[in-house]
Protein backbone atom coordinates (compact mmCIF):
# COMPACT_ATOMS: atom_id res chain seq x y z
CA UNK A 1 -12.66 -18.87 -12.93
CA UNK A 2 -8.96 -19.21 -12.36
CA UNK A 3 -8.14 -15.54 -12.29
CA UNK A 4 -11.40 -15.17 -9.76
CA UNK A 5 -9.79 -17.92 -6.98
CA UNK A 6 -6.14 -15.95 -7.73
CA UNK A 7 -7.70 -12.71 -6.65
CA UNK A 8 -9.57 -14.26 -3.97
CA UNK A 9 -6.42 -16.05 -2.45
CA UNK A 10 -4.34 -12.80 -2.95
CA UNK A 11 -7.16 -11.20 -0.89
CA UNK A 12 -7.35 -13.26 1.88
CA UNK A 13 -3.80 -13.47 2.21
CA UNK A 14 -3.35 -9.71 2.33
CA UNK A 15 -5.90 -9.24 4.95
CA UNK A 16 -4.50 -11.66 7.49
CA UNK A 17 -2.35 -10.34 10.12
CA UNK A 18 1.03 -10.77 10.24
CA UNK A 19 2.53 -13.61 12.67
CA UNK A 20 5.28 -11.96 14.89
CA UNK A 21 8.23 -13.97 16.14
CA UNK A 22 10.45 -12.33 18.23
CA UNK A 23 14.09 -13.76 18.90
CA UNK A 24 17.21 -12.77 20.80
CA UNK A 25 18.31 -11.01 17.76
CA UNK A 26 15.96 -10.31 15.52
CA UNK A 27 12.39 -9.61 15.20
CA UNK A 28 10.86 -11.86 12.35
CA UNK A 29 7.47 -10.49 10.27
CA UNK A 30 5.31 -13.08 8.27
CA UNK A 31 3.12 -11.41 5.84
CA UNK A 32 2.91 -10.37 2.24
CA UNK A 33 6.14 -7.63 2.46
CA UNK A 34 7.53 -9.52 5.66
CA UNK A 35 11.17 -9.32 6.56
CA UNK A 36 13.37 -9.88 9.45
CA UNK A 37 15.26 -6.94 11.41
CA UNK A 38 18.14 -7.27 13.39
CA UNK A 39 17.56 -6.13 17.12
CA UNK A 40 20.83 -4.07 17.16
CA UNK A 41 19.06 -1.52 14.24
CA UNK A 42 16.21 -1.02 16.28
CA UNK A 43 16.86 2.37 17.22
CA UNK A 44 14.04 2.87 19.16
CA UNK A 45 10.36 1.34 19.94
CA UNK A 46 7.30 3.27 21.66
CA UNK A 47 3.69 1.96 21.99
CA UNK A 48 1.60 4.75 20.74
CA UNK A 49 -2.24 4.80 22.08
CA UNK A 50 -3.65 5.64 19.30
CA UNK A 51 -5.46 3.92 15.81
CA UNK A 52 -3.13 4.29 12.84
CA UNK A 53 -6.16 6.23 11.47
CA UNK A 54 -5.49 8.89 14.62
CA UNK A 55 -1.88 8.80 14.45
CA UNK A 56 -1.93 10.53 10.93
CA UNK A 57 -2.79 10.38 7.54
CA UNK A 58 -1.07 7.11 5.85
CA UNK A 59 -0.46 8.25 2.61
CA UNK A 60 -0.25 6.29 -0.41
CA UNK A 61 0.48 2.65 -1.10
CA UNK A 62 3.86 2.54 -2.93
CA UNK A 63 3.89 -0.92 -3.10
CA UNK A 64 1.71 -2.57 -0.64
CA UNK A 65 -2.13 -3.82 -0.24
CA UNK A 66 -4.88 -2.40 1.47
CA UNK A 67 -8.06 -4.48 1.91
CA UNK A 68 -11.12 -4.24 4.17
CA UNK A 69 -9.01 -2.35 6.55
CA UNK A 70 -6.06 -4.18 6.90
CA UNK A 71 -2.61 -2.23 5.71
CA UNK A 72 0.18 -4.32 4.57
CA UNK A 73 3.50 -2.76 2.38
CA UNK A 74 5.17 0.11 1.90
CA UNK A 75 3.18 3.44 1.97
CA UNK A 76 4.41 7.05 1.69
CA UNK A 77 2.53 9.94 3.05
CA UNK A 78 3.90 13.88 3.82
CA UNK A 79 3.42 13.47 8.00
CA UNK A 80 4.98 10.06 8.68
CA UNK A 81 7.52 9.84 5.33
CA UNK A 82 8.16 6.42 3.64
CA UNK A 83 7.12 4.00 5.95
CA UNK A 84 6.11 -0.60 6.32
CA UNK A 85 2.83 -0.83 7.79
CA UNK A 86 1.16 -4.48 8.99
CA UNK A 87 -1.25 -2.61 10.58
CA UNK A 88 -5.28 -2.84 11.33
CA UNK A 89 -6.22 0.67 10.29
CA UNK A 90 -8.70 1.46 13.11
CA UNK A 91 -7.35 -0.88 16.10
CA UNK A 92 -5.39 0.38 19.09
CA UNK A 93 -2.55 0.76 20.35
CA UNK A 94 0.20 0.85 17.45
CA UNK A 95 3.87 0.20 17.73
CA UNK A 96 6.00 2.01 15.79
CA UNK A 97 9.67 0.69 15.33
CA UNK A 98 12.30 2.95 14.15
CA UNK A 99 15.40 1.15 12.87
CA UNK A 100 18.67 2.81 11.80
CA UNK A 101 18.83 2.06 8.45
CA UNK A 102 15.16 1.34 7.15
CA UNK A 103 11.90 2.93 7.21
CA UNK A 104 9.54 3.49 10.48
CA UNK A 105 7.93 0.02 11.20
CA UNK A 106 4.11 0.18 12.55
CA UNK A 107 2.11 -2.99 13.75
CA UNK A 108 -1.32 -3.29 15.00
CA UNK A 109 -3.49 -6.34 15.78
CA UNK A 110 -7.35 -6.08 16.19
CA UNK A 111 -6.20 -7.76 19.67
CA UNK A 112 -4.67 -4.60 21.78
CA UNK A 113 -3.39 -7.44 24.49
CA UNK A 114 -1.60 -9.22 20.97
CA UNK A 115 -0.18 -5.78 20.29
CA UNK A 116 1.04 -4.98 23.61
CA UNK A 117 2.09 -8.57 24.13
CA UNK A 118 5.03 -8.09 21.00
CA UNK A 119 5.58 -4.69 22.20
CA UNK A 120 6.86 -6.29 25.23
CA UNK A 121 8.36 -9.04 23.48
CA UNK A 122 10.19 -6.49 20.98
CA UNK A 123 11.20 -4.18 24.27
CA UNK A 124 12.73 -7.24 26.41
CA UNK A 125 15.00 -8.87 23.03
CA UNK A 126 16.32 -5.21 22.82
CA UNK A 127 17.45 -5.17 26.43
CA UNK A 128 18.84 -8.58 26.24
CA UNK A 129 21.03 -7.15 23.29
CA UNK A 130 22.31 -4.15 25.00
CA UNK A 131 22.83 -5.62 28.39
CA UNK A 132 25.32 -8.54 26.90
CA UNK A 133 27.98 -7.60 29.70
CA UNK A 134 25.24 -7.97 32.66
């Protein structure tokens, strides 16, 4: 019985979106495999129009979960490379955050206005960082 609520937690845990805070400096990802990135190695962001499931294939988990659609951890296919997904395999858009010293980032909601919403959020913190002089 015990083992059957642990499994049941770990599911429902896994299959919740991630919470997104976005900061000045740093972008902040709540989930199982969460971290925090620094704004300044954000090399580049893009809002892509497509399903993760159109954008390519998404490999193999390396470490990560997937469950009833809902792709959380690290994953490693031969189109996109070693990538961190928190991503809702069939919603659109995606963004897709390339950092400088990490993997490829990808986030999806199964709200596009959520998605776009930290899109925009993630775009504005990185012009606040490089326009410090302004």
């Amino acid at each position: 019985m015990i083992v059957l609520i642990v499994v049941g937690a770990v599911l429902i845990y896994s299959s919740k979106e991630p919470e997104v805070g976005v900061f000045d400096n740093s972008v902040q990802i709540k989930a199982m495999y969460g971290l925090t990135i620094d704004v300044s190695d954000i090399a580049d962001v893009a809002l892509i129009e497509k399903s993760m499931s159109e954008i390519g294939n998404v490999g193999r988990r390396v470490n990560g979960a997937d469950v009833f659609g809902t792709l959380q951890g690290n994953f490693k296919s031969d189109t996109l490379g070693e990538t961190l997904l928190f991503i809702r395999l069939n919603s659109s858009p995606t963004i897709r955050i390339e950092r400088n010293n990490g993997k490829d980032i990808y986030l999806s909601f199964s709200s596009s206005e959520k998605t776009i919403r930290i899109f925009n959020e993630i775009t504005t913190a990185m012009n606040r960082d490089y326009n410090i002089d302004e």
